[in-house]
Protein backbone atom coordinates (compact mmCIF):
# COMPACT_ATOMS: atom_id res chain seq x y z
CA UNK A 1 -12.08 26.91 12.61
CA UNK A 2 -12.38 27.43 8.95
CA UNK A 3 -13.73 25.85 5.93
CA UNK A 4 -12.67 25.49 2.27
CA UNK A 5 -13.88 24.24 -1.15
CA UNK A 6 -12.78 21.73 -3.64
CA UNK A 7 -14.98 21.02 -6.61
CA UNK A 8 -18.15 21.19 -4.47
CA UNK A 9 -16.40 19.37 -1.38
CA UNK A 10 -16.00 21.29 2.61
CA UNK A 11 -12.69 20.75 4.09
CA UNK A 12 -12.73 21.94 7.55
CA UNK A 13 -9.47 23.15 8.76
CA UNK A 14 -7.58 24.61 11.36
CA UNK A 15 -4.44 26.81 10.78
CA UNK A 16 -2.93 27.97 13.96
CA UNK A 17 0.22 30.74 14.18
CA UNK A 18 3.24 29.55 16.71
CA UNK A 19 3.87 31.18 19.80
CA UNK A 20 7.49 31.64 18.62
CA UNK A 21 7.30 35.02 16.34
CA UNK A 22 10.27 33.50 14.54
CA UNK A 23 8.62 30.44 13.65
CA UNK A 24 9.11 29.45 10.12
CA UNK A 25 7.74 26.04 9.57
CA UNK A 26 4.41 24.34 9.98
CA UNK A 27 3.47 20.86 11.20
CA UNK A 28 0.61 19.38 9.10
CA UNK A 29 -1.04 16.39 10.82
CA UNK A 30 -3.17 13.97 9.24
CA UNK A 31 -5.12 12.10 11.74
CA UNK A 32 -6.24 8.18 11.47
CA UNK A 33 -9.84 6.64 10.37
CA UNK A 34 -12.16 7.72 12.14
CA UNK A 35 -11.04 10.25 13.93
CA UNK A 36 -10.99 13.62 13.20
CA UNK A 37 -8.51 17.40 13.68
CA UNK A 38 -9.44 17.29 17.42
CA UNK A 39 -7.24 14.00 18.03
CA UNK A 40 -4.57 16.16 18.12
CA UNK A 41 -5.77 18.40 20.56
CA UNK A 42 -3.40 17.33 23.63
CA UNK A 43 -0.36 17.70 22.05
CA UNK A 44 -0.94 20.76 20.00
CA UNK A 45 0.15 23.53 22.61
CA UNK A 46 3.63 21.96 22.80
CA UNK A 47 3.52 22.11 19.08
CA UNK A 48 2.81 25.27 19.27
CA UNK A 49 5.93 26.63 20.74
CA UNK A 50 7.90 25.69 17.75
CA UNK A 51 5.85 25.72 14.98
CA UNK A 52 3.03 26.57 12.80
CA UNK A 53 0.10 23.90 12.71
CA UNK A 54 -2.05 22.36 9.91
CA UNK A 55 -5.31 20.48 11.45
CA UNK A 56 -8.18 19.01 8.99
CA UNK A 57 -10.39 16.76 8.96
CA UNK A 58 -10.42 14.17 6.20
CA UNK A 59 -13.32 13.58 3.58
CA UNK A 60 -16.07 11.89 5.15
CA UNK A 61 -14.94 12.98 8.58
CA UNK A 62 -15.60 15.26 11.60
CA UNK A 63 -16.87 18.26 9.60
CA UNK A 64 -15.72 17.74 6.41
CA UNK A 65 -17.65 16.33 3.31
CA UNK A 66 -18.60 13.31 2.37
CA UNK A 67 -18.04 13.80 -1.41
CA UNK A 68 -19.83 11.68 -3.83
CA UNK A 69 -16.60 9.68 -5.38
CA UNK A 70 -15.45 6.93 -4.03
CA UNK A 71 -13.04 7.33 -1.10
CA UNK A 72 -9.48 6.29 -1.89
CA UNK A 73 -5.30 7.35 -1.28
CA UNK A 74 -4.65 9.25 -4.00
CA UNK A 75 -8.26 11.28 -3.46
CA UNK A 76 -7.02 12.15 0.24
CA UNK A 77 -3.29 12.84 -1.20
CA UNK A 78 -5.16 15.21 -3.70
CA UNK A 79 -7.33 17.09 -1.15
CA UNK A 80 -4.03 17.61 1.37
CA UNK A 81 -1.92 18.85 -1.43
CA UNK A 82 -5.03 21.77 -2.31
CA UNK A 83 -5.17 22.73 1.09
CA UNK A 84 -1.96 23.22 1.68
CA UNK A 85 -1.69 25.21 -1.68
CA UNK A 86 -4.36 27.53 -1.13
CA UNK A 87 -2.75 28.17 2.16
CA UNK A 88 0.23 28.60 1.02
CA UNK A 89 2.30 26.40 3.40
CA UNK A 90 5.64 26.33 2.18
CA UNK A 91 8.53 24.97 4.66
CA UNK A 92 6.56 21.59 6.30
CA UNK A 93 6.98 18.69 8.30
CA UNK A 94 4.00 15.95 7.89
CA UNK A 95 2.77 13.81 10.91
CA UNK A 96 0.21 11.32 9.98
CA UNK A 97 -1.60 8.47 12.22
CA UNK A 98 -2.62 5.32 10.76
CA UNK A 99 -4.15 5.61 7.55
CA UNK A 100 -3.26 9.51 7.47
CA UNK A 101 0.89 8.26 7.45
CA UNK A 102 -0.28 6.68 4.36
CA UNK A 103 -1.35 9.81 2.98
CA UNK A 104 2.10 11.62 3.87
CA UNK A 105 3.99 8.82 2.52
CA UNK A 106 2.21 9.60 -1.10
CA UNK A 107 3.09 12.99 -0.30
CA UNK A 108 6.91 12.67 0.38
CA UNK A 109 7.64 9.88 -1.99
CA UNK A 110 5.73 11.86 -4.93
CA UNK A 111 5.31 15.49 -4.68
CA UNK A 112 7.44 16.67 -1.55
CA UNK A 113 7.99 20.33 -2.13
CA UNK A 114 9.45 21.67 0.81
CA UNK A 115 8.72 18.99 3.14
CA UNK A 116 11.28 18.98 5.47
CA UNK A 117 10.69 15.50 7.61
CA UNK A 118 7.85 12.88 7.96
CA UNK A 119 6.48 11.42 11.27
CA UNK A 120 4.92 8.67 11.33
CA UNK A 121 2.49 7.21 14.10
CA UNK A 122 1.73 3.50 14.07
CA UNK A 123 1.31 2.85 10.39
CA UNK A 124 0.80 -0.71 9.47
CA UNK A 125 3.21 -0.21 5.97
CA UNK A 126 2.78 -3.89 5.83
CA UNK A 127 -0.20 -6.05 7.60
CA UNK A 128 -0.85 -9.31 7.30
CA UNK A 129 -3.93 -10.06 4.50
CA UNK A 130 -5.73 -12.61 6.06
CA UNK A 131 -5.37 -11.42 9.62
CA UNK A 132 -6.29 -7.56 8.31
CA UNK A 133 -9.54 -9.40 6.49
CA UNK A 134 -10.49 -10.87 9.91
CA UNK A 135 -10.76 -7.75 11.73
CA UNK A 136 -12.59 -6.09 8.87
CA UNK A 137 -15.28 -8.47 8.99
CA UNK A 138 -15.06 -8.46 12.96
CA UNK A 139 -15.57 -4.48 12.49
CA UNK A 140 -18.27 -4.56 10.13
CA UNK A 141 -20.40 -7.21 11.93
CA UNK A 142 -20.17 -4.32 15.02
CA UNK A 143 -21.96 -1.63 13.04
CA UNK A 144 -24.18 -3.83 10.69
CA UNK A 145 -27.14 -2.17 9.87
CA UNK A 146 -25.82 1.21 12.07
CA UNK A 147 -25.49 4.67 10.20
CA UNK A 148 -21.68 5.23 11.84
CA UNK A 149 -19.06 4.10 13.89
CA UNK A 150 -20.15 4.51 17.41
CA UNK A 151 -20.89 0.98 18.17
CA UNK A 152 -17.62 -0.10 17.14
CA UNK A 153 -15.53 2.80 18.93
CA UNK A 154 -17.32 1.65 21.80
CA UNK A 155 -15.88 -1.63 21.74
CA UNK A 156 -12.29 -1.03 21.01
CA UNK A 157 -11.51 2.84 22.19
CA UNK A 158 -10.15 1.65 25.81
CA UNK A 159 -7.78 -0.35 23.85
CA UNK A 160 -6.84 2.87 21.74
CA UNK A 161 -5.84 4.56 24.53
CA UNK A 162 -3.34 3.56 27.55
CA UNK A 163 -5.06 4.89 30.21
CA UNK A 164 -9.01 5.97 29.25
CA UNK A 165 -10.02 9.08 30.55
CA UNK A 166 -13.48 11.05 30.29
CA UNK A 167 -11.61 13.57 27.71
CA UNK A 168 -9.61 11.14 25.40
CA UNK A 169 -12.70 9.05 25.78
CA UNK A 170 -15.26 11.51 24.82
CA UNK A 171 -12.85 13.00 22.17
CA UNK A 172 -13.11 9.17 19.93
CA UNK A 173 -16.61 8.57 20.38
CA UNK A 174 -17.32 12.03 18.67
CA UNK A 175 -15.23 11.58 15.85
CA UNK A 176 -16.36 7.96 15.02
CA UNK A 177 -20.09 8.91 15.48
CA UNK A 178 -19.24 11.01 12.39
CA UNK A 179 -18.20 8.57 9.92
CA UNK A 180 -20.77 6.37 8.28
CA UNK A 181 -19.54 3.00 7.83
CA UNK A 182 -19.29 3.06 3.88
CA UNK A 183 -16.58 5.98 4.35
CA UNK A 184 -15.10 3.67 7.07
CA UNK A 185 -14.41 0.44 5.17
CA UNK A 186 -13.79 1.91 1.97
CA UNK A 187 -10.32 2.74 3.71
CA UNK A 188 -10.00 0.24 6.24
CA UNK A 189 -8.26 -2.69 4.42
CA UNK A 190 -4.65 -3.58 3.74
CA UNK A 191 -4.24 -2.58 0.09
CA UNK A 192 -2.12 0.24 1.03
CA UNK A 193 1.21 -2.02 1.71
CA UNK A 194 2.62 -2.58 -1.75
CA UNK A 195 2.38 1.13 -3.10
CA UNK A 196 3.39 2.41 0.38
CA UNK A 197 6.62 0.84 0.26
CA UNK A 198 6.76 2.20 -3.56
CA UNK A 199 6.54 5.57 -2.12
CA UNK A 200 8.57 5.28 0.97
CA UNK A 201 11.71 3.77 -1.40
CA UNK A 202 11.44 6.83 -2.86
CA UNK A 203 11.19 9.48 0.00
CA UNK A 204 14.52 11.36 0.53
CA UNK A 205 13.86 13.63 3.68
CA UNK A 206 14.62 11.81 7.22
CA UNK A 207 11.59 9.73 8.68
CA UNK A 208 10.56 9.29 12.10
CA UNK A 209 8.06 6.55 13.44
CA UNK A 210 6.72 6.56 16.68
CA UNK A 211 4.64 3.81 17.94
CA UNK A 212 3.11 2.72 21.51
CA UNK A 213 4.38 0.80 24.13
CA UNK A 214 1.19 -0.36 25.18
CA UNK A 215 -0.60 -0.53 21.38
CA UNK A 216 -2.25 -4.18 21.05
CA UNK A 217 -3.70 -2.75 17.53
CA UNK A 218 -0.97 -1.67 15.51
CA UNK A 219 2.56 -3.21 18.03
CA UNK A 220 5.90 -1.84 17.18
CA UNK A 221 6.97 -4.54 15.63
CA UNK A 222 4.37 -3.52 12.59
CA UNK A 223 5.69 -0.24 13.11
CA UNK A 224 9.76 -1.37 12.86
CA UNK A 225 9.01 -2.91 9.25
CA UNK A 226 9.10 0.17 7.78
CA UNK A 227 13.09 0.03 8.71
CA UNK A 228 13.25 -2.38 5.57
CA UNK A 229 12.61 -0.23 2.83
CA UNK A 230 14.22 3.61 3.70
CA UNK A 231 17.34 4.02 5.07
CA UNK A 232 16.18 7.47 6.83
CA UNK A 233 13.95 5.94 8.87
CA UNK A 234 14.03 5.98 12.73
CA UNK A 235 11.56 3.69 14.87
CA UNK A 236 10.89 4.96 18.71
CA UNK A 237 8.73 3.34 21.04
CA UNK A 238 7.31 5.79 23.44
CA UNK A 239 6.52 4.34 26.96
CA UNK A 240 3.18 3.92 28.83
CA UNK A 241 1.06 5.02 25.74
CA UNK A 242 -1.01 2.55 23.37
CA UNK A 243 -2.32 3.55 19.62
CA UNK A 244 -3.30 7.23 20.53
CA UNK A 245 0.21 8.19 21.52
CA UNK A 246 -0.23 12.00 21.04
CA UNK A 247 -3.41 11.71 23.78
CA UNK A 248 -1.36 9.23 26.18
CA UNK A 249 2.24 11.16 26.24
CA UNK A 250 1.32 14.59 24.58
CA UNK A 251 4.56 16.41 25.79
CA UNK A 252 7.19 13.65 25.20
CA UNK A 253 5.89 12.64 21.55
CA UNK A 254 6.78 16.24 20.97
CA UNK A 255 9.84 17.17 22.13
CA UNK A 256 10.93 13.65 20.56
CA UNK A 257 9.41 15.35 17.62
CA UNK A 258 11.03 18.46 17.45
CA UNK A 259 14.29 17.14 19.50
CA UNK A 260 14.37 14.79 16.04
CA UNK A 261 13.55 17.78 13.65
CA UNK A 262 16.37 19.99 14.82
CA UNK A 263 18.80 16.84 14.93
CA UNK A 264 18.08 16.54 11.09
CA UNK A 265 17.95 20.26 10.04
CA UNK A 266 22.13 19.23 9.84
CA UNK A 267 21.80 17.07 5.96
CA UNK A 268 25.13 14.85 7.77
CA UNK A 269 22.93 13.49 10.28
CA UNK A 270 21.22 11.32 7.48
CA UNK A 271 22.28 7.28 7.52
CA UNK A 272 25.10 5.98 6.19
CA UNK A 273 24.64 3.26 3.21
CA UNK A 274 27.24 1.44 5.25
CA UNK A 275 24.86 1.32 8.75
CA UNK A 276 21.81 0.73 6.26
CA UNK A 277 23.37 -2.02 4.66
CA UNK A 278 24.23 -3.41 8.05
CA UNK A 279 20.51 -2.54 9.38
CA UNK A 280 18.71 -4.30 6.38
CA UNK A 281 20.84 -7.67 6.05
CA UNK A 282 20.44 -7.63 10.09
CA UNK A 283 16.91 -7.09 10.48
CA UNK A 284 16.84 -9.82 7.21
CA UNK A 285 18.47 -12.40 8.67
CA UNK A 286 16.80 -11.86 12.01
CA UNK A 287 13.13 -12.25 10.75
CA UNK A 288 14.48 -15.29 7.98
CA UNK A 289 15.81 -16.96 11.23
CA UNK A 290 12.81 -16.72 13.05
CA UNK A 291 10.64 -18.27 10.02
CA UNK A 292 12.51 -20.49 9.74
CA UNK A 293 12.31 -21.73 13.28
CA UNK A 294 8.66 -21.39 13.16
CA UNK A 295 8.91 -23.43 10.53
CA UNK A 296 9.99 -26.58 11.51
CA UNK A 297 7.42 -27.61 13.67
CA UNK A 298 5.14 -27.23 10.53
CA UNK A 299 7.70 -28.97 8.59
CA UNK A 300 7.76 -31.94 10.86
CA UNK A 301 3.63 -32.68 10.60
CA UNK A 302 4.17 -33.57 6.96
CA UNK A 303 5.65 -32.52 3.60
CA UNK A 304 4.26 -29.69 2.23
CA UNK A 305 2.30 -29.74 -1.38
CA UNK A 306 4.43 -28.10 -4.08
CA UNK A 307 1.65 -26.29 -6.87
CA UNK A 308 2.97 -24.59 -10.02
CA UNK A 309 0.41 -22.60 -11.93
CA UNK A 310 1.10 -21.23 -15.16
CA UNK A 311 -1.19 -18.24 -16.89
CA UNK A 312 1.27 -15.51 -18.76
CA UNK A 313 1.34 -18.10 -22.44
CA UNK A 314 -1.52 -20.26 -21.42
CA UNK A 315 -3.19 -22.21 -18.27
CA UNK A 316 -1.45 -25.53 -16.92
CA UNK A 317 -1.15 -26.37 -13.41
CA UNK A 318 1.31 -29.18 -11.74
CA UNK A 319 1.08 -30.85 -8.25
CA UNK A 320 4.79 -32.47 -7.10
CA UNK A 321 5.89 -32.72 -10.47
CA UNK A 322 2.88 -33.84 -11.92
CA UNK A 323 0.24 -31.97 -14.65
CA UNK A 324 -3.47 -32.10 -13.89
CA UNK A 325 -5.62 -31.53 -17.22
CA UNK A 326 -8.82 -32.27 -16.43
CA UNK A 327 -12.00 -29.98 -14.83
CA UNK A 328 -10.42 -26.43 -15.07
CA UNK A 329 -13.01 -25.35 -17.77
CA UNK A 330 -15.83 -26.12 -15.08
CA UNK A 331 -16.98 -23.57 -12.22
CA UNK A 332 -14.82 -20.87 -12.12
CA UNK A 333 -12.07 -23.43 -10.94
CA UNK A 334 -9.30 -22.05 -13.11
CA UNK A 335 -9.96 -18.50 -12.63
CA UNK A 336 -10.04 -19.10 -8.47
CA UNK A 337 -6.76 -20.60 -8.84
CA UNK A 338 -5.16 -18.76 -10.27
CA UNK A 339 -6.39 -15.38 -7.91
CA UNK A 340 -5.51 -17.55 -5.16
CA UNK A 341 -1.84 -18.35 -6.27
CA UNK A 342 -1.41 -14.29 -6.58
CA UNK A 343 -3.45 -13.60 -3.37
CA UNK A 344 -2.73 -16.47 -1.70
CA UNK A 345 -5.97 -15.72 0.53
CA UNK A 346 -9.22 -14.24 0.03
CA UNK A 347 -12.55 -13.55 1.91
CA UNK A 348 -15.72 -14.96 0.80
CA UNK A 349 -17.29 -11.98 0.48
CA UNK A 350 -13.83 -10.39 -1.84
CA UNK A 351 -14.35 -14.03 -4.40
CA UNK A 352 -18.21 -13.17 -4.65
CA UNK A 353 -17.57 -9.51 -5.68
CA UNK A 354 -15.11 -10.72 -8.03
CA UNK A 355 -16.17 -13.57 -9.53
CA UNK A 356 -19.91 -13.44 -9.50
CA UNK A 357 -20.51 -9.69 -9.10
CA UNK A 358 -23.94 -9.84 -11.20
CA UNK A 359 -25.39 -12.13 -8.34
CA UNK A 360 -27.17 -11.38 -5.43
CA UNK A 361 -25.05 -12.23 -1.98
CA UNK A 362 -26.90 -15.32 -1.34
CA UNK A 363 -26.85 -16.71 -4.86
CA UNK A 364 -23.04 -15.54 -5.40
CA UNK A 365 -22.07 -17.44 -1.93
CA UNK A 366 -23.90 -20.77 -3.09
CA UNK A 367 -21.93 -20.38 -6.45
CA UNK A 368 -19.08 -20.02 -4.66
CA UNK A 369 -19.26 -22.84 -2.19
CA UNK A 370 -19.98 -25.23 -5.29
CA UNK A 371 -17.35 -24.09 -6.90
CA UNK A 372 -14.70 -24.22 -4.09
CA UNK A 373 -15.79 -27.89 -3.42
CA UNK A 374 -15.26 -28.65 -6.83
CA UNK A 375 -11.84 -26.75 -7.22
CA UNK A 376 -10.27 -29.24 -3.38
CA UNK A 377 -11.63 -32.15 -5.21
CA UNK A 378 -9.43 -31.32 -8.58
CA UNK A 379 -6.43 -30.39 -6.26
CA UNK A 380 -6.30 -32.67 -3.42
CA UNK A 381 -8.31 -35.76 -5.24
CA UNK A 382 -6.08 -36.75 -7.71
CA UNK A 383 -3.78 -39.19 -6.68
CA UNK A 384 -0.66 -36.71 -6.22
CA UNK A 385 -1.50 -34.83 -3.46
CA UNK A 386 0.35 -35.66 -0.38
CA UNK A 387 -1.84 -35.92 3.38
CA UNK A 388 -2.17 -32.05 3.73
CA UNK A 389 -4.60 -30.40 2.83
CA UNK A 390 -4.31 -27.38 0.11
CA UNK A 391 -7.42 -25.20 -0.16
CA UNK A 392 -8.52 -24.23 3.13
CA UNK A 393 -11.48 -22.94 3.94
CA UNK A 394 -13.29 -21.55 6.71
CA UNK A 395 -16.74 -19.29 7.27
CA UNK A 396 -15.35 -16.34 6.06
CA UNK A 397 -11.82 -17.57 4.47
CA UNK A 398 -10.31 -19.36 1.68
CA UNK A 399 -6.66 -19.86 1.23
CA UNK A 400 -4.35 -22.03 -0.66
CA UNK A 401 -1.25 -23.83 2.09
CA UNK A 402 1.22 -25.36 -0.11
CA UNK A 403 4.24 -24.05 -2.20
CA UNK A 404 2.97 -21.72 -4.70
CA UNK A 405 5.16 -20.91 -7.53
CA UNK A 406 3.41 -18.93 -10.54
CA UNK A 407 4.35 -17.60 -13.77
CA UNK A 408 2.39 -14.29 -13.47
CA UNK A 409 3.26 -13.87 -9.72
CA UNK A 410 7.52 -14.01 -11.02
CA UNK A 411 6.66 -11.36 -13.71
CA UNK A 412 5.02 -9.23 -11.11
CA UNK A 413 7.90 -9.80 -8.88
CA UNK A 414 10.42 -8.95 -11.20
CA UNK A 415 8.60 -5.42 -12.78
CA UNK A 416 8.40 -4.39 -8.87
CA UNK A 417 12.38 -5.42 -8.61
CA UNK A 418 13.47 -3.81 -11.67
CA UNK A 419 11.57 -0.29 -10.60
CA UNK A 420 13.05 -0.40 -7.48
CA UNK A 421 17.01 -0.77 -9.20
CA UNK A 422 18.85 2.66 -8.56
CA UNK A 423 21.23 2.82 -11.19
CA UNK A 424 19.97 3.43 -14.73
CA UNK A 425 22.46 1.26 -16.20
CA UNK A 426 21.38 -1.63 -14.24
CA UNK A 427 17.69 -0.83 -14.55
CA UNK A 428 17.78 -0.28 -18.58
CA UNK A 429 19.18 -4.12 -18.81
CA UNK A 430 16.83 -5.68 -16.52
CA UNK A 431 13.47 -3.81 -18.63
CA UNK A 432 15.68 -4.82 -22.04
CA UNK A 433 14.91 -8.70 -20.43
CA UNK A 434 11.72 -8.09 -19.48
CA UNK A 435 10.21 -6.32 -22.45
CA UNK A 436 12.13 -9.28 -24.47
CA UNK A 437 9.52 -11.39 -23.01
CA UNK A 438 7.18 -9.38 -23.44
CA UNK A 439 3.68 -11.38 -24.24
CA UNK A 440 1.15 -10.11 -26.79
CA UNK A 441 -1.91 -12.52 -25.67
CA UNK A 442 -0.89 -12.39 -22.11
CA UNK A 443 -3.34 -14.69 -19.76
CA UNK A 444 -5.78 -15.57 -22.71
CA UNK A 445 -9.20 -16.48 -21.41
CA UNK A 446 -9.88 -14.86 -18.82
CA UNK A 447 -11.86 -11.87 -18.88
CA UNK A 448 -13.07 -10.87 -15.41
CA UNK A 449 -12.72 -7.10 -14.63
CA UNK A 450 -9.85 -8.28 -11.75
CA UNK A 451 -7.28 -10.28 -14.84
CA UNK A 452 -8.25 -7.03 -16.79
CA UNK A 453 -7.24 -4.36 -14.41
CA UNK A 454 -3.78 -6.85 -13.64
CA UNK A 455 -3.34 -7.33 -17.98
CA UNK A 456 -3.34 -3.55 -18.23
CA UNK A 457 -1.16 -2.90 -15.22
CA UNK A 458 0.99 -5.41 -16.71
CA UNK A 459 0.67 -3.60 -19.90
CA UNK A 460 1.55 -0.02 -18.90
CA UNK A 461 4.56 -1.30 -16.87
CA UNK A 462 5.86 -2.58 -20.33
CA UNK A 463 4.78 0.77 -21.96
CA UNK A 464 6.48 2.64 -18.87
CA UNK A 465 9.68 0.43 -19.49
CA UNK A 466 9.75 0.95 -23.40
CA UNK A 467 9.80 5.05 -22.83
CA UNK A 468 12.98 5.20 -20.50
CA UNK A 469 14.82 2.78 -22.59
CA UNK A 470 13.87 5.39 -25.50
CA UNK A 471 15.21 7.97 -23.15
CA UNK A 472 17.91 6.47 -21.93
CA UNK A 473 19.56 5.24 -25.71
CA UNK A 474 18.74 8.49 -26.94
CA UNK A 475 20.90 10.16 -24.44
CA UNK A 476 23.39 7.71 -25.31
CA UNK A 477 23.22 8.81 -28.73
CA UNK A 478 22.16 5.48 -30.09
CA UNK A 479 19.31 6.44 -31.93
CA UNK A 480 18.11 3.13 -33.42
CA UNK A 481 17.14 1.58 -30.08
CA UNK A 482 15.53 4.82 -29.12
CA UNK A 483 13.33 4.67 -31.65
CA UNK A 484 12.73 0.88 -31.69
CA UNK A 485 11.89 1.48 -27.59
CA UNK A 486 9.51 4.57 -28.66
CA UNK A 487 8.10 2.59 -31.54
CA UNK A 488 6.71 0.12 -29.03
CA UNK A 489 5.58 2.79 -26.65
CA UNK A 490 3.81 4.70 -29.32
CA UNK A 491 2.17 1.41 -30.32
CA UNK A 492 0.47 1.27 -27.16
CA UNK A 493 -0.83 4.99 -26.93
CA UNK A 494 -1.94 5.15 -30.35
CA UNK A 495 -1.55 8.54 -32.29
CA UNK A 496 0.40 11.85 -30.94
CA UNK A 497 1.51 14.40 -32.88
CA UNK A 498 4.18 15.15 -30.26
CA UNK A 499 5.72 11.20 -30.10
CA UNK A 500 5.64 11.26 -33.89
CA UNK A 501 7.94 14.39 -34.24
CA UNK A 502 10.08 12.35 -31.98
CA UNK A 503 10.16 9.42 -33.41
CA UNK A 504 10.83 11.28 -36.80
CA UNK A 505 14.12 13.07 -34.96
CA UNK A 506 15.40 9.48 -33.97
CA UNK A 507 15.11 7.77 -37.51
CA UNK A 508 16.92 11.21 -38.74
CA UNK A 509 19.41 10.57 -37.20
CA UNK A 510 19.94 7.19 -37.88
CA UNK A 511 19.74 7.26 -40.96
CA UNK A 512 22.37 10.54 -40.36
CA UNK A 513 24.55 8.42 -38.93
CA UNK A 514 24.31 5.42 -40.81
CA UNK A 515 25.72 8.04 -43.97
CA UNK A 516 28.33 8.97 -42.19
């Protein structure tokens, strides 16, 4: 075993030569939260007869350092990609668990190198919010007032596994005694979805996901999701083996593994658009059948509520057709709204943190229970309001059931559309729209640090959008819209020598052209 530093941090790390002497790549694998490098250890020697292998241990786990910032993706991403440089790994394949897929995603939809393939064991790349938010608080209740994991491996590690044994058994308990819970639940959540599937849009080398049989925690139907949004993706289910796949069938997850590697080391063995058209609208129209099934037993209990909130120009807020006016301006009602139209759920504990984050738990709760009885009576006491009720809450829940239609949630659903658009024609006329409605007081009144951080995402997007359309008409040699676009991009960044050469270039030539 050896260790390495980054800025003051221990990695601990395991590289480990193939038994093939003409081995020329090297698996890196990235193991879930809460465990640590020695997860692997029952499939590792049939790695080993093909490849080179990477084993660490993430910050804050097994023997690795805590750190003192705060635990996040793109920290993680940033630590792999160090390793891996000062070790000089060059030809790779990534295998991450859980959390640690999330990690190789970043990798291979940002900064791939040589990456040659990415494997992927049960990664939720999209898990329900409010369902995710129960078993956080079921997890944290487990280990209140412990100083790590232990009591809650306890509980769940024979589900982890398909058959327990003494080894796989032992092997969990050690890593989770490791982990304190603040390291724990600063990752545990399901915030990773929406830049996940950024990411994976954007990875280009062939992806393989592997998920349990047996796995109650993360099924393969989570797993099979991922088929949505990359057309190199592959989804096997490996028999008799539940979330800890690699402990439960060690020698079949890797000859799948490296049976799939050498099928791909041909580029024509990539998906056709054609078959990934017909995949998508399939698995589409599947899952929109199925809703809608589901749906009609709800449907036939009673009409749904129908609740339009506007915030981009100013706040106004309709119920089936009809505008209520009065009692936003009182307890927080207006600024709850409005997070729950975006969120559409939230935890008690998440509203506290956000809206009253100067209060003590107890105060910020009784704030918050006020003001959530005052925000039902404005929606459901009003004399438009049909029998169902719209804000639900429970002990640890709050959630808005009606149809939801926002202003700000449309914007935010067309900026993630128009970034996703492949061709550059198509995408320079959607952000031409969008920065045409561009909004210079955008959600006025409301200054808690969550509208702020979603104002100057908001903001940068535009920004973002102004500097390809300068790009894009200035390869198209119209040089008046590239300098209108970089005129607005250099109005939000302020000064830069560099810009301001540019933008001189583009009027030159205007005007150059206009003479001629």
């Amino acid at each position: 075993m050896s260790w390495m530093n980054r800025d003051g941090l221990t990695i601990h790390y395991q590289l480990m030569e193939s038994e093939d002497p003409f081995a020329n790549e090297t698996l890196v694998l990235i193991h879930g939260i809460g465990l640590d490098m020695y997860s692997w250890d029952f499939v590792i020697p049939y790695f080993r007869k093909h490849y080179h292998i990477l084993r660490y241990d993430l910050r804050g786990h097994g023997e690795s350092g805590t750190g003192s910032e705060k635990r996040t993706i793109d920290l993680l991403t940033e630590d792999l990609i160090f390793l891996m440089k000062e070790l000089a790994i060059e030809a790779y394949h990534l295998i991450g668990q859980g959390l640690g897929g999330f990690i190789g995603i970043k990798i291979a939809g940002q900064r791939p190198g040589q990456l040659k393939t990415v494997v992927l064991f049960s990664v939720p790349i999209h898990y329900p919010k409010q369902m995710g938010d129960k078993v956080v608080s079921q997890r944290k209740h487990m280990v209140d007032g412990k100083d790590n994991m232990l009591a809650m491996a306890k509980e769940i590690v024979d589900k982890a596994c398909y058959i327990p044994t003494e080894a796989k058994t032992s092997t969990l308990l050690n890593a989770y005694k490791k982990v304190s819970p603040t390291v724990y639940f600063e990752l545990f959540h399901t915030g990773f979805g929406p830049e996940g599937v950024e990411n994976l849009r954007r990875i280009r080398v062939p992806i393989l996901i592997l998920s349990g049989s047996e796995d109650i925690i993360f099924p393969p139907e989570l797993s099979s999701a991922i088929l949505n949004f990359n057309p190199n993706a592959r989804c096997y289910t490996v028999p008799e083996a539940a979330f800890m796949i690699q402990m439960d069938q060690p020698k079949l997850v890797a000859d799948w593994i490296d049976g799939f590697i050498k099928k791909h080391r041909n580029p024509a063995a990539s998906i056709s658009l054609l078959d990934y058209d017909y995949q998508k609208h399939l698995t589409s129209e599947l899952y929109s059948e199925i809703r809608g099934l589901m749906q009609q037993e709800l449907d036939s209990s009673g009409q749904d509520n129908i609740l339009l909130v506007n915030v981009i120009h100013g706040f106004s807020v309709y119920l089936n057709g009809n505008r209520l006016f009065e009692g936003w301006g009182k307890r927080k009602a207006k600024q709850l709204l409005i997070y729950l139209s975006i969120q559409q759920s939230a935890t008690r504990e998440e509203l506290c943190d956000i809206f009253w984050p100067e209060a003590d738990l107890v105060n910020a709760r009784n704030r918050l229970r006020v003001a959530l009885h005052h925000l039902k009576q404005l929606l459901e006491k009003n004399g438009f309001a049909n029998e169902n009720p719209i804000l639900i809450t429970d002990r640890e829940h709050v959630f808005l059931q009606a149809k939801v239609k926002s202003d700000l949630q449309s914007l935010l659903d067309a900026i993630r559309l128009a970034n996703r658009l492949k061709g550059n024609e198509e995408k320079a006329a959607r952000f031409k729209q969008l920065l045409s409605e561009q909004s210079e007081n955008m959600m006025p009144g409301l200054y808690e640090d969550w509208f702020i951080e979603m104002r100057r995402w908001i903001e940068k997007q535009w920004t973002e959008m102004a500097l390809f359309l300068a790009d894009w008409f200035e390869e198209a040699k119209d040089y008046k819209s590239a300098a209108i676009y970089l005129e607005l991009y250099c109005t939000a960044y302020g000064e830069d020598e560099e810009l301001n050469d540019r933008l001189l270039y583009l009027k030159e030539h205007r005007n150059s052209y206009k003479r001629n």
